[in-house]
C-alpha atoms as a PDB file:
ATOM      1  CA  UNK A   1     -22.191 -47.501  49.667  1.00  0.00           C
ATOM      2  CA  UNK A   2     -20.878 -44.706  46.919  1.00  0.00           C
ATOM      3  CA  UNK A   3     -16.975 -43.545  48.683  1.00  0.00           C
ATOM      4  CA  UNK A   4     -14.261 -41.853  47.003  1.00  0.00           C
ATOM      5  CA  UNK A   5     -11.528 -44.173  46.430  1.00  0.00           C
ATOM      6  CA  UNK A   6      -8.556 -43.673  49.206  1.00  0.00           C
ATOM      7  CA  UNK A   7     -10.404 -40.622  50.820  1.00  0.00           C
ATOM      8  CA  UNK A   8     -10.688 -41.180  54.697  1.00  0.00           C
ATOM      9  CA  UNK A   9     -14.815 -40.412  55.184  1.00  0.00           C
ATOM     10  CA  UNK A  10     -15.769 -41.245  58.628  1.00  0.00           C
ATOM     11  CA  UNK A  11     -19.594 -40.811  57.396  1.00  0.00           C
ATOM     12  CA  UNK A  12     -18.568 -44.563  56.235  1.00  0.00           C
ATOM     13  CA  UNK A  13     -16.831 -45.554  58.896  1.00  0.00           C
ATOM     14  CA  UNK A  14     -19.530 -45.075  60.833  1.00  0.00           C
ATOM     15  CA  UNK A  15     -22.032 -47.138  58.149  1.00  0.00           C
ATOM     16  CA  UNK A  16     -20.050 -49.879  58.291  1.00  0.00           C
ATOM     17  CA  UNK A  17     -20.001 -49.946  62.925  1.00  0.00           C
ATOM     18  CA  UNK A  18     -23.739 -49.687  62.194  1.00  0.00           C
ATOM     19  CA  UNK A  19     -23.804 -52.820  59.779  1.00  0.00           C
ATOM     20  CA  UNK A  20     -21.209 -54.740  61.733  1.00  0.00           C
ATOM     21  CA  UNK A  21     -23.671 -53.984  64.715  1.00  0.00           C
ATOM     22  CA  UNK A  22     -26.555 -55.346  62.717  1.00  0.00           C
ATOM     23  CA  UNK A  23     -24.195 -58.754  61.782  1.00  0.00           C
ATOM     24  CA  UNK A  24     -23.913 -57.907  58.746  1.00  0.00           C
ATOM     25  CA  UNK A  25     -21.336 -58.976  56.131  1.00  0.00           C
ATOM     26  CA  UNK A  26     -19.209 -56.665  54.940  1.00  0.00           C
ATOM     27  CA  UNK A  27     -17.444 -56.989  51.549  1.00  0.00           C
ATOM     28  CA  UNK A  28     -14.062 -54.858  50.993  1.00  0.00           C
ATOM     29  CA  UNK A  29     -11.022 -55.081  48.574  1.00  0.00           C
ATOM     30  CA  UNK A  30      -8.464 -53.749  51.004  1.00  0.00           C
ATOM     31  CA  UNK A  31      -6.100 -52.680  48.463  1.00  0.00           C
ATOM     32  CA  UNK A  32      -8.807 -50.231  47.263  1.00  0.00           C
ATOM     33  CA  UNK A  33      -8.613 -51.168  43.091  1.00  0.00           C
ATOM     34  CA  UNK A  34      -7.437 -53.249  40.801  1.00  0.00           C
ATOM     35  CA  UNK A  35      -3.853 -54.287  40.295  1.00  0.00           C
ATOM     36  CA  UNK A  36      -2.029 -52.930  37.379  1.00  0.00           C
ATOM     37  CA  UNK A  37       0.829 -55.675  37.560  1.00  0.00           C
ATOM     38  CA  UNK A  38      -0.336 -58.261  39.062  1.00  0.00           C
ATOM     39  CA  UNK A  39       1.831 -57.376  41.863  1.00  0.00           C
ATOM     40  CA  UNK A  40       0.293 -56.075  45.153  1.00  0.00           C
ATOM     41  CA  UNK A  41      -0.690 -52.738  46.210  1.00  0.00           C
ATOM     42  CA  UNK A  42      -0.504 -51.287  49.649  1.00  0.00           C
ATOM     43  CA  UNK A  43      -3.214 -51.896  51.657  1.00  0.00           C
ATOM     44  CA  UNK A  44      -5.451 -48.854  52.988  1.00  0.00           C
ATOM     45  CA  UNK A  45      -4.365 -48.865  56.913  1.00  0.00           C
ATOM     46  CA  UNK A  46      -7.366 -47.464  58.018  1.00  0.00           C
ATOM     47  CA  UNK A  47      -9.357 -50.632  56.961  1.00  0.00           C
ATOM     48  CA  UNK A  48      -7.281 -52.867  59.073  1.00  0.00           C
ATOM     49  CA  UNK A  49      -7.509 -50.684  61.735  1.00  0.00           C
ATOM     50  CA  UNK A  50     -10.956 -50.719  61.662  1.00  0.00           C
ATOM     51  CA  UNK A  51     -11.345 -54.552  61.521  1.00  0.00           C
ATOM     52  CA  UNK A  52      -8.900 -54.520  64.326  1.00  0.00           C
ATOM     53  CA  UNK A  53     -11.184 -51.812  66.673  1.00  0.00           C
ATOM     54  CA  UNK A  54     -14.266 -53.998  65.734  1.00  0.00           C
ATOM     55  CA  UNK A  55     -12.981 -57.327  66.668  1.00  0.00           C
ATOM     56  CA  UNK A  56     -14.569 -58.459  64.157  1.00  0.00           C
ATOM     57  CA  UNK A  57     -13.440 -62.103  62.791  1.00  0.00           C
ATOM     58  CA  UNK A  58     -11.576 -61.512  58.696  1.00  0.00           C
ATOM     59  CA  UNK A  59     -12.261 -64.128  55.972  1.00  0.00           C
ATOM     60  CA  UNK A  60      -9.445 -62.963  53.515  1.00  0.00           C
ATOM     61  CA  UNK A  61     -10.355 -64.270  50.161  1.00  0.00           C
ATOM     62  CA  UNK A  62      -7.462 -65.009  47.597  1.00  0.00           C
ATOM     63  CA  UNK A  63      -8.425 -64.174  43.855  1.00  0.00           C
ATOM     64  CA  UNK A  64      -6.157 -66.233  41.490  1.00  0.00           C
ATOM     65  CA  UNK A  65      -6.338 -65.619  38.077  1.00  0.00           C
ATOM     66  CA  UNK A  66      -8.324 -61.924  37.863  1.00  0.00           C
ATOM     67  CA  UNK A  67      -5.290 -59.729  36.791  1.00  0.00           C
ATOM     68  CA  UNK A  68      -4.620 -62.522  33.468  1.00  0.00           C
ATOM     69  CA  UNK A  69      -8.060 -62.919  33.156  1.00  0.00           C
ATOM     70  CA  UNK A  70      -8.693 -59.124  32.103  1.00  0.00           C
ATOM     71  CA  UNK A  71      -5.564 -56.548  32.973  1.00  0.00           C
ATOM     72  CA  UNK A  72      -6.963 -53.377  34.065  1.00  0.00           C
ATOM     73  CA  UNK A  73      -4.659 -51.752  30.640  1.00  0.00           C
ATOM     74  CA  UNK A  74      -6.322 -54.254  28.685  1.00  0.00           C
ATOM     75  CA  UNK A  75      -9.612 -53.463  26.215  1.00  0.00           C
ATOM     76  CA  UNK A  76     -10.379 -57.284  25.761  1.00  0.00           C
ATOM     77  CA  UNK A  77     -10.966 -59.515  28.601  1.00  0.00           C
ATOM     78  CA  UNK A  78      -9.780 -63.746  28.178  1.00  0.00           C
ATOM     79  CA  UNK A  79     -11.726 -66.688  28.434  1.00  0.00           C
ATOM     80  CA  UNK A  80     -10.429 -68.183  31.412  1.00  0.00           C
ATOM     81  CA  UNK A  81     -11.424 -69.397  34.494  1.00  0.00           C
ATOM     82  CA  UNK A  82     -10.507 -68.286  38.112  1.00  0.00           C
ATOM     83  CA  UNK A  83      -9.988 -69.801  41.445  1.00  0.00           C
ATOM     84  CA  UNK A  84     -11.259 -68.073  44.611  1.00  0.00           C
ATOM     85  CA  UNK A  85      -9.747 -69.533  47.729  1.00  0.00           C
ATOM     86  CA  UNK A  86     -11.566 -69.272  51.315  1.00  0.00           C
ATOM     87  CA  UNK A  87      -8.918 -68.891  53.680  1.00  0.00           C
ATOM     88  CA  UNK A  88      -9.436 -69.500  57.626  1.00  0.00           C
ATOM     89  CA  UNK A  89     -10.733 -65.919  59.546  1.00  0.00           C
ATOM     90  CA  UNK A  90      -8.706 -64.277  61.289  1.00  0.00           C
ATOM     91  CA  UNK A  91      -9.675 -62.985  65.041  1.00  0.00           C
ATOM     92  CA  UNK A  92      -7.964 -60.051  66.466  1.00  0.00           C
ATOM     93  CA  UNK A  93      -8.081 -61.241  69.737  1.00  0.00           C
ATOM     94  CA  UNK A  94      -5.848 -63.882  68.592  1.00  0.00           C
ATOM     95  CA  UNK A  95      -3.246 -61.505  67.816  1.00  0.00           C
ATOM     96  CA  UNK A  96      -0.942 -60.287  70.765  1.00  0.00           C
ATOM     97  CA  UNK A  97      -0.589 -56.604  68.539  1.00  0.00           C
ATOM     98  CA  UNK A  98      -1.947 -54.384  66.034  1.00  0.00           C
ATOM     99  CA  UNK A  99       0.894 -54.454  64.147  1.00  0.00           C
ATOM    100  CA  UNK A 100       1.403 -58.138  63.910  1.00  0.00           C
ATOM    101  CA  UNK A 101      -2.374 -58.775  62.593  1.00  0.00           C
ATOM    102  CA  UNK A 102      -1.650 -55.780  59.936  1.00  0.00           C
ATOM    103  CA  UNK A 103       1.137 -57.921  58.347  1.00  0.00           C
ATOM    104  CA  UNK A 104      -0.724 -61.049  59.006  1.00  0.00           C
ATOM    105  CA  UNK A 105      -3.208 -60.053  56.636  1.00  0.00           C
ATOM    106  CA  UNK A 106      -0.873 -58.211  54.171  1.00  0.00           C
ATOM    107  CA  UNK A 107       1.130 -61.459  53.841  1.00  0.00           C
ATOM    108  CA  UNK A 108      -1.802 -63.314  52.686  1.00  0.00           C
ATOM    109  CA  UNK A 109      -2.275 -60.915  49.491  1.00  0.00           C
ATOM    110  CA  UNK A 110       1.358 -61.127  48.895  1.00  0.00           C
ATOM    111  CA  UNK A 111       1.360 -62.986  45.825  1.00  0.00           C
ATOM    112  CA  UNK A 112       1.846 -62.473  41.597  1.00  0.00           C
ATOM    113  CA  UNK A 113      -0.940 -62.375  39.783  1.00  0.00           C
ATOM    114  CA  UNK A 114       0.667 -62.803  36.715  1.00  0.00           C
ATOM    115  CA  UNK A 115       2.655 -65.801  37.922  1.00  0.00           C
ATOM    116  CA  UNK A 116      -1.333 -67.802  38.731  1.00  0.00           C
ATOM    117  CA  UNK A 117      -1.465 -71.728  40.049  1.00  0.00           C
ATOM    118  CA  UNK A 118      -1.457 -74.179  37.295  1.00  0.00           C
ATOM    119  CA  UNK A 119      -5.190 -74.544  38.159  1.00  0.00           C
ATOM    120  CA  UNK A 120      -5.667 -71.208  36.241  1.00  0.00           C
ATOM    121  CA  UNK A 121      -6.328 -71.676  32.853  1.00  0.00           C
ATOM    122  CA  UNK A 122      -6.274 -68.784  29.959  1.00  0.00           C
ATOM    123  CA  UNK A 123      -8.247 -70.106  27.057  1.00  0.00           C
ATOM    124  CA  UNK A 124      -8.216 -67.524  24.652  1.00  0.00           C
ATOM    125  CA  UNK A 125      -8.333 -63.659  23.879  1.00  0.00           C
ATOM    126  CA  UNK A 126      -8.926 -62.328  20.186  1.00  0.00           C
ATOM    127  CA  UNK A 127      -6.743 -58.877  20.957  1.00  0.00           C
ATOM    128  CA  UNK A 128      -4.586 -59.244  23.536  1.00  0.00           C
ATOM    129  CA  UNK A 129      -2.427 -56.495  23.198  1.00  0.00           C
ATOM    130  CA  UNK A 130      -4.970 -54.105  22.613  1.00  0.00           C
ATOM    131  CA  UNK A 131      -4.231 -51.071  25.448  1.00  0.00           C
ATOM    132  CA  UNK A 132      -0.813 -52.670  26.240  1.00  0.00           C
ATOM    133  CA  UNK A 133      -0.148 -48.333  25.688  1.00  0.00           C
ATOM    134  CA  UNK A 134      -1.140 -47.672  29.181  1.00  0.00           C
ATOM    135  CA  UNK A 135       0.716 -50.029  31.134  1.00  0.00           C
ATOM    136  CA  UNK A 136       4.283 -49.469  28.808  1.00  0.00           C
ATOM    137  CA  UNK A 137       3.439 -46.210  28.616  1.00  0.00           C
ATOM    138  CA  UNK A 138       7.413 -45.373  27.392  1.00  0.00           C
ATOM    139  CA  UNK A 139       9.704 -47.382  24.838  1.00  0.00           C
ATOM    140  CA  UNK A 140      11.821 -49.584  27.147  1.00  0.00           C
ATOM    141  CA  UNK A 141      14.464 -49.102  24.570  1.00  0.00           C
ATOM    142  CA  UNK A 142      14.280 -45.005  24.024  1.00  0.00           C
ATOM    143  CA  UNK A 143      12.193 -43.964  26.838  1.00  0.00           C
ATOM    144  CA  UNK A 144       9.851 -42.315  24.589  1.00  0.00           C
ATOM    145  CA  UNK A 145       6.642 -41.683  25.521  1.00  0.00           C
ATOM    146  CA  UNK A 146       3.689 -42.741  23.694  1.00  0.00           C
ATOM    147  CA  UNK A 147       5.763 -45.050  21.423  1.00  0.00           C
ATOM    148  CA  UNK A 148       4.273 -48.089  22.177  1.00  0.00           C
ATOM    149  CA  UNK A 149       1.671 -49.431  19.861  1.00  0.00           C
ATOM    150  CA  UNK A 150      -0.210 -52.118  18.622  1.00  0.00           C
ATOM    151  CA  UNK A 151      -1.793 -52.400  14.862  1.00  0.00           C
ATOM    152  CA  UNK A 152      -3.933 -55.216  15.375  1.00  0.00           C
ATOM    153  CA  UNK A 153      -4.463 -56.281  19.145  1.00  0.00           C
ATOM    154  CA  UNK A 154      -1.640 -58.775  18.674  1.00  0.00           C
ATOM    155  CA  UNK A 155       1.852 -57.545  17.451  1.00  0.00           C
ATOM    156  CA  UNK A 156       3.599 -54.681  19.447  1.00  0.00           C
ATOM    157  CA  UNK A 157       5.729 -52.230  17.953  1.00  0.00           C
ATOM    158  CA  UNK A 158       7.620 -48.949  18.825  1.00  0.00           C
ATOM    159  CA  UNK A 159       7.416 -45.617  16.935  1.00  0.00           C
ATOM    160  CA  UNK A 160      10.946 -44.703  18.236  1.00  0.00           C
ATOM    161  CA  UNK A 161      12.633 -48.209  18.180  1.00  0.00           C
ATOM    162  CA  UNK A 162      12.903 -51.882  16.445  1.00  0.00           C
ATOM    163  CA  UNK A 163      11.116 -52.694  19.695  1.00  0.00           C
ATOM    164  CA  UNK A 164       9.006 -55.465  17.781  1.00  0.00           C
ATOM    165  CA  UNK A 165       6.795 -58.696  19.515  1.00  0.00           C
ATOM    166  CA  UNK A 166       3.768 -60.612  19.741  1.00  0.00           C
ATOM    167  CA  UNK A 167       1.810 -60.696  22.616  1.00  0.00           C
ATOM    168  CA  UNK A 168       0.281 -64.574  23.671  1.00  0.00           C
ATOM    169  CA  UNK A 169      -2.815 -64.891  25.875  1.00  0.00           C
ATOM    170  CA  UNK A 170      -0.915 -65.296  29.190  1.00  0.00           C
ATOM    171  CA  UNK A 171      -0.031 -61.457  28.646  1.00  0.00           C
ATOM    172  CA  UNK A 172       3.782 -62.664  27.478  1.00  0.00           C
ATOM    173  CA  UNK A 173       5.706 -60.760  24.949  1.00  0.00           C
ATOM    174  CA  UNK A 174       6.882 -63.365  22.432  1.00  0.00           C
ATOM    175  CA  UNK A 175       9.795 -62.233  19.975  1.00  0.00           C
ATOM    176  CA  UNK A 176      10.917 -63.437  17.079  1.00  0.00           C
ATOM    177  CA  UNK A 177      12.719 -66.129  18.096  1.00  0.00           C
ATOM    178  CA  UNK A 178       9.502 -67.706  20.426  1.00  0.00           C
ATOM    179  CA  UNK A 179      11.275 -66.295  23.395  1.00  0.00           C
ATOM    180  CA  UNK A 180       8.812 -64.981  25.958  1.00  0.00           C
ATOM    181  CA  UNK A 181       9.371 -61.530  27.570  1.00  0.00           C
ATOM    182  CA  UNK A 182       7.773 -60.252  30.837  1.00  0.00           C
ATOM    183  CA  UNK A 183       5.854 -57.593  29.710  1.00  0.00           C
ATOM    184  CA  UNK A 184       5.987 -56.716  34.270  1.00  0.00           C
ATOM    185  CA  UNK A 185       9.721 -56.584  33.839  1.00  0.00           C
ATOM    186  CA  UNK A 186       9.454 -53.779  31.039  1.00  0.00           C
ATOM    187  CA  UNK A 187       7.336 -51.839  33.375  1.00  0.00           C
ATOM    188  CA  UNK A 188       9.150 -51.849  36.115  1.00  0.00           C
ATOM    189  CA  UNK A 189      12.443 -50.705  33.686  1.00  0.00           C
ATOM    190  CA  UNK A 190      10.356 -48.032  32.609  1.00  0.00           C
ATOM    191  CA  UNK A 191       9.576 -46.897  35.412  1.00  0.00           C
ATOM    192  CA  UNK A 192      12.928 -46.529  36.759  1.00  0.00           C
ATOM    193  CA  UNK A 193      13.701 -43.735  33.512  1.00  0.00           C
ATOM    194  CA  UNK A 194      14.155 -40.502  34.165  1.00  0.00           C
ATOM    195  CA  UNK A 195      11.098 -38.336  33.727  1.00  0.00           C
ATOM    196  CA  UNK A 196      11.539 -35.357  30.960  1.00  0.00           C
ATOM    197  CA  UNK A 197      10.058 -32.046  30.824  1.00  0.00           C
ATOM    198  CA  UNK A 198      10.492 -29.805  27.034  1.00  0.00           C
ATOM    199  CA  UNK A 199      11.540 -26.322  27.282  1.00  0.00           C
ATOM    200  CA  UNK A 200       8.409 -25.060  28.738  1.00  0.00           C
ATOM    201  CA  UNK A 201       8.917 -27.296  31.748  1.00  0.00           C
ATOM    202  CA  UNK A 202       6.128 -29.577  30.774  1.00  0.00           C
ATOM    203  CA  UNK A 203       6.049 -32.800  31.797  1.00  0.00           C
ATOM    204  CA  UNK A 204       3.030 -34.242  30.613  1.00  0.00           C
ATOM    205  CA  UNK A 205       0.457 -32.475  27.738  1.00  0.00           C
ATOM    206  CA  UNK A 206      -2.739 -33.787  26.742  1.00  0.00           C
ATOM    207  CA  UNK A 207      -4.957 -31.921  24.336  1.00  0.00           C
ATOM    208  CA  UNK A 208      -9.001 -33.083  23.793  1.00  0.00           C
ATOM    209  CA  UNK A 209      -9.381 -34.786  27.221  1.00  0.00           C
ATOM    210  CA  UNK A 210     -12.201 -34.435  28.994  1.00  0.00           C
ATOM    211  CA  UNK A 211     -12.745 -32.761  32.901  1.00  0.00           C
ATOM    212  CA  UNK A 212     -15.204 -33.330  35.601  1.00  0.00           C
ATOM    213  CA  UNK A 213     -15.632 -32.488  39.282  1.00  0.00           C
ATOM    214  CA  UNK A 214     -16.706 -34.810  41.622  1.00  0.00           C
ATOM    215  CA  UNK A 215     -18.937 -33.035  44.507  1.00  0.00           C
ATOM    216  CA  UNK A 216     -19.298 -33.766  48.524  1.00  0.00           C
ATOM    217  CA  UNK A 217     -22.646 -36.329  47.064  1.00  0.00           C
ATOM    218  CA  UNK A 218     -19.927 -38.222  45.351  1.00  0.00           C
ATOM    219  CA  UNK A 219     -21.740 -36.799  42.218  1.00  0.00           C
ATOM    220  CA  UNK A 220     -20.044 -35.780  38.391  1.00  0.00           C
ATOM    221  CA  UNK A 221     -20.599 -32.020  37.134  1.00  0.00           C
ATOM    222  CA  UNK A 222     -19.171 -31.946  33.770  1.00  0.00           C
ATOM    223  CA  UNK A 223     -16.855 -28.989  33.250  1.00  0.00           C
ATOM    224  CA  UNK A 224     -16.386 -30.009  29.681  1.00  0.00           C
ATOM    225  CA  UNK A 225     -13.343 -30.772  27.188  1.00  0.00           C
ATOM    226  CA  UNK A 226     -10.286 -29.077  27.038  1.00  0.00           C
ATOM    227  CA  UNK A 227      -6.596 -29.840  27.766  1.00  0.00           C
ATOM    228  CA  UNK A 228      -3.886 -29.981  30.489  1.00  0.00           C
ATOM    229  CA  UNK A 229      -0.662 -30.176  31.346  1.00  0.00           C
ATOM    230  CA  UNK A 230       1.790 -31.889  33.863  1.00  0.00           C
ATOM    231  CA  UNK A 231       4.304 -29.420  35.671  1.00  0.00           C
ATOM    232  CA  UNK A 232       7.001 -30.117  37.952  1.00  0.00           C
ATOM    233  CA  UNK A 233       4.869 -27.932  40.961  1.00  0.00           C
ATOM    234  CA  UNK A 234       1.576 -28.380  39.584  1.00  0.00           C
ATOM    235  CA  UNK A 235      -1.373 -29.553  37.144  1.00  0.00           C
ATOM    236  CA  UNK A 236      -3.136 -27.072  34.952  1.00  0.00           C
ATOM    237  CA  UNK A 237      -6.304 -27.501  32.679  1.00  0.00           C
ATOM    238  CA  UNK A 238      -8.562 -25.559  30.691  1.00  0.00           C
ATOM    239  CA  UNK A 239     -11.841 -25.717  29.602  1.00  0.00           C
ATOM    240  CA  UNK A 240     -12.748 -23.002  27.346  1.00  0.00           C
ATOM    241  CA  UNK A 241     -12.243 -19.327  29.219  1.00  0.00           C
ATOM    242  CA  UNK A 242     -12.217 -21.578  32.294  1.00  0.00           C
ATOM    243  CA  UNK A 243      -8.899 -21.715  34.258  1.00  0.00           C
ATOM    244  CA  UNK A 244      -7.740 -24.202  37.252  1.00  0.00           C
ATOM    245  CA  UNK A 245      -4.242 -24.763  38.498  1.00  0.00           C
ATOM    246  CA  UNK A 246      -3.468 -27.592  41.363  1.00  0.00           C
ATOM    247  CA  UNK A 247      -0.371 -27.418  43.079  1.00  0.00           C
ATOM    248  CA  UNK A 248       0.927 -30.867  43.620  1.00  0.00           C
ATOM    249  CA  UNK A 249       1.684 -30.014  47.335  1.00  0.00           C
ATOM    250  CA  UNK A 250      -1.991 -29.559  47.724  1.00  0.00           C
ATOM    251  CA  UNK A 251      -3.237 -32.920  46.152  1.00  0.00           C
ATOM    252  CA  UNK A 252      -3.743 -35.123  48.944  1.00  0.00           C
ATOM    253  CA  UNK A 253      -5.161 -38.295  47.462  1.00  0.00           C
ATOM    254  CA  UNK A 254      -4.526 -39.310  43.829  1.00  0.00           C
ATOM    255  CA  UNK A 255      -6.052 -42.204  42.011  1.00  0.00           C
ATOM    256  CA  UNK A 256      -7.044 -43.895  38.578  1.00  0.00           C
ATOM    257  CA  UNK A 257     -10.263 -44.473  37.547  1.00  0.00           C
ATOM    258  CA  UNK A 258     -11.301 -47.797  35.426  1.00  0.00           C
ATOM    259  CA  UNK A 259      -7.764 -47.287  33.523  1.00  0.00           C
ATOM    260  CA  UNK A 260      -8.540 -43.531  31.511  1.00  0.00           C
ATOM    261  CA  UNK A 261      -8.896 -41.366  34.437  1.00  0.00           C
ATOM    262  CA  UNK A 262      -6.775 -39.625  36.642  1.00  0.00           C
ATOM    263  CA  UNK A 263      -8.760 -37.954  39.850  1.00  0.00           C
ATOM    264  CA  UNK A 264      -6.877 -35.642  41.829  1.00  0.00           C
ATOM    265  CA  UNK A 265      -8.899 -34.723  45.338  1.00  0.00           C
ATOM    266  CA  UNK A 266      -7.610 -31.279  47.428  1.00  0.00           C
ATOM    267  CA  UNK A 267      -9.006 -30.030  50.712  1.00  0.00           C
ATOM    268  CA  UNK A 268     -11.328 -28.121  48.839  1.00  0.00           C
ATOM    269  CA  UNK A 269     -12.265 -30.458  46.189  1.00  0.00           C
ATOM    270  CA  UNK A 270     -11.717 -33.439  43.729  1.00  0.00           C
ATOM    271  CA  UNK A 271     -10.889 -32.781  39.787  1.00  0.00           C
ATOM    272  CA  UNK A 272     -11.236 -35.955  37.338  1.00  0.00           C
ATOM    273  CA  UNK A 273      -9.784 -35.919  33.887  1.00  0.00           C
ATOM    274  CA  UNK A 274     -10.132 -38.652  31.468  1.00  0.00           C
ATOM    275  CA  UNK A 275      -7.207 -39.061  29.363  1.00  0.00           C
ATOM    276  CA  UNK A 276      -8.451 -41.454  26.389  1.00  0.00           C
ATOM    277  CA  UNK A 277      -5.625 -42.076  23.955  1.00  0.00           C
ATOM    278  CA  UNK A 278      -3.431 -41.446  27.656  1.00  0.00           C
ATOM    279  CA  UNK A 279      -1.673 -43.681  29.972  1.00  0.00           C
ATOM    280  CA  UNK A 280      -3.475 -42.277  32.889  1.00  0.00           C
ATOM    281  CA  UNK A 281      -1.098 -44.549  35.447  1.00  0.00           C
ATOM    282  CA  UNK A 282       1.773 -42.127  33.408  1.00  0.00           C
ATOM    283  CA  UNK A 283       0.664 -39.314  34.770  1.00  0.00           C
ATOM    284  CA  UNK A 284      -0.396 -40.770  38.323  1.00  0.00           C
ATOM    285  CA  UNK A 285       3.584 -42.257  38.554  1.00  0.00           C
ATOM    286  CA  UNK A 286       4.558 -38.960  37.595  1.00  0.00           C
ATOM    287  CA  UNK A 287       2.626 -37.231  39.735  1.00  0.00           C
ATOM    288  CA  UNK A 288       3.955 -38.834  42.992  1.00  0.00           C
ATOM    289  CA  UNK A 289       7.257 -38.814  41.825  1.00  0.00           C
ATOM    290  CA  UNK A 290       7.231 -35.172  41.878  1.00  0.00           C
ATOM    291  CA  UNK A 291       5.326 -35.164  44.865  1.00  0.00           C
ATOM    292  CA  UNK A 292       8.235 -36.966  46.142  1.00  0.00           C
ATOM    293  CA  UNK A 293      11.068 -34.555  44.850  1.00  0.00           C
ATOM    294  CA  UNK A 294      12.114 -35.817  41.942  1.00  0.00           C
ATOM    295  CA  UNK A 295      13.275 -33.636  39.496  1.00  0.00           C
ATOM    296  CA  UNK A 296      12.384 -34.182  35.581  1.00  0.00           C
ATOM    297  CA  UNK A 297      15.233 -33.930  32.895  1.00  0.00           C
ATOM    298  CA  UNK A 298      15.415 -32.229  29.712  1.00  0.00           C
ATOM    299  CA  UNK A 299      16.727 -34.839  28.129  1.00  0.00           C
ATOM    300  CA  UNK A 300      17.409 -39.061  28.438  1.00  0.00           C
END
């Protein structure tokens, strides 16, 4: 059934009562995408909930070795293989509360993907560094944007530092001395940076990208190419004499698509804009940052 990811539609609510009704089996991934770390996302509430209203039995299903197997920054997926594991269901009416089944089932996804059981084996990549851009989408040394690149799929280097490794097939940053770095650990540092805006309060800029609008029929209507920039009170793109502006208090739901895309979904309607040659999770960290308050700097 088409949905928009992290949008509450009760049209599919209501498919899925009518398929439970019919015994169906239902197949969701309650943390509504791929993980970008390994590490896990938070779940989408209003599945639980639903599972829990149904009383319905749960057959959580663990999926070791999926994140090393092909990142979601990565271009190249590894030979590798990957071990499912069929846990017990789990009845609601076992559960004296709501709240107490939520984190029952939360606590069963509550592992690192990029830490996998020895019984996970990565055989070999030939690039694995290639898109390594979009998850380090800053130099962990300068906080540079766009800095981080790699030549040849392998090494990684930094345009603004002697930030300088090779990257092994378990994802690892190796240096020079056959030290391996956590490549997770850089992220996270990264993350923690300051965000910066240049004089013209822009945050973000992206020239050549590429805009769509996704209807009510879950549909694509191309609005063409053009560029747009990050503010710290809104979003604004162009496509030829076209205009739009989105204030970021408006954007309700905010996602990434496959790992170029950044969708942005209003009251009124849902803008996507793929960002190739862009970390699109930049811009979506950025995004609810300001959402959140945070103001960017002018400079680290």
């Amino acid at each position: 059934m088409p949905t928009s990811k992290y949008v509450p539609e009760p049209g599919i609510v209501r498919d899925v009562i009518r398929m439970i009704q019919q015994e169906r089996m239902i197949v969701i991934f309650p943390e509504g995408g791929r993980r970008w770390d390994g590490r896990p996302k938070p779940f989408i509430e209003t599945t639980l909930k639903l599972f829990w209203k149904m009383g319905i039995p749960v057959h959580p299903v663990q999926i070791h070795g999926s994140y090393l197997s092909w990142p979601r920054w990565a271009d190249k997926f590894r030979k590798s293989s990957v071990e499912n594991r069929w846990l017990d269901p789990l009845h609601p009416s076992d559960f004296d509360d709501y709240e107490t089944f939520s984190q029952t089932c939360k606590d069963l996804f509550a592992f690192d993907e990029y830490h996998p059981p020895e019984t996970v084996e990565i055989k070999s990549v030939s690039k694995p560094a290639s898109g390594i851009q979009r998850l380090l989408y800053r130099c962990p040394e300068t906080g540079e944007s766009d800095s981080i690149y790699s030549p040849d799929g392998v090494h990684v280097y930094s345009r603004s530092s002697s930030f300088s490794y090779k990257m092994n097939k378990w994802s690892r940053l190796v240096d020079r001395h056959g030290e391996p770095h956590s490549i997770i650990d850089m992220f996270h540092s990264i993350n923690k940076m300051p965000m910066v805006m240049d004089a013209e309060s822009v945050v973000l800029k992206k020239l050549g990208c590429y805009i769509y609008k996704i209807n009510k029929q879950h549909q694509r209507i191309d609005i063409g190419s053009g560029y747009v920039e990050l503010k710290p009170d809104r979003v604004m793109f162009s496509s030829g004499a076209d205009r739009y502006t989105v204030l970021l208090e408006d954007v309700q739901y905010l996602s990434v698509e496959q790992n170029y895309k950044i969708t942005l979904t209003t009251e009124e309607t849902t803008y996507q804009i793929a960002l190739k040659g862009e970390s699109a999770l930049q811009w979506q960290n950025y995004i609810r940052r300001l959402q959140k308050g945070e103001k960017p700097v002018k400079s680290l």
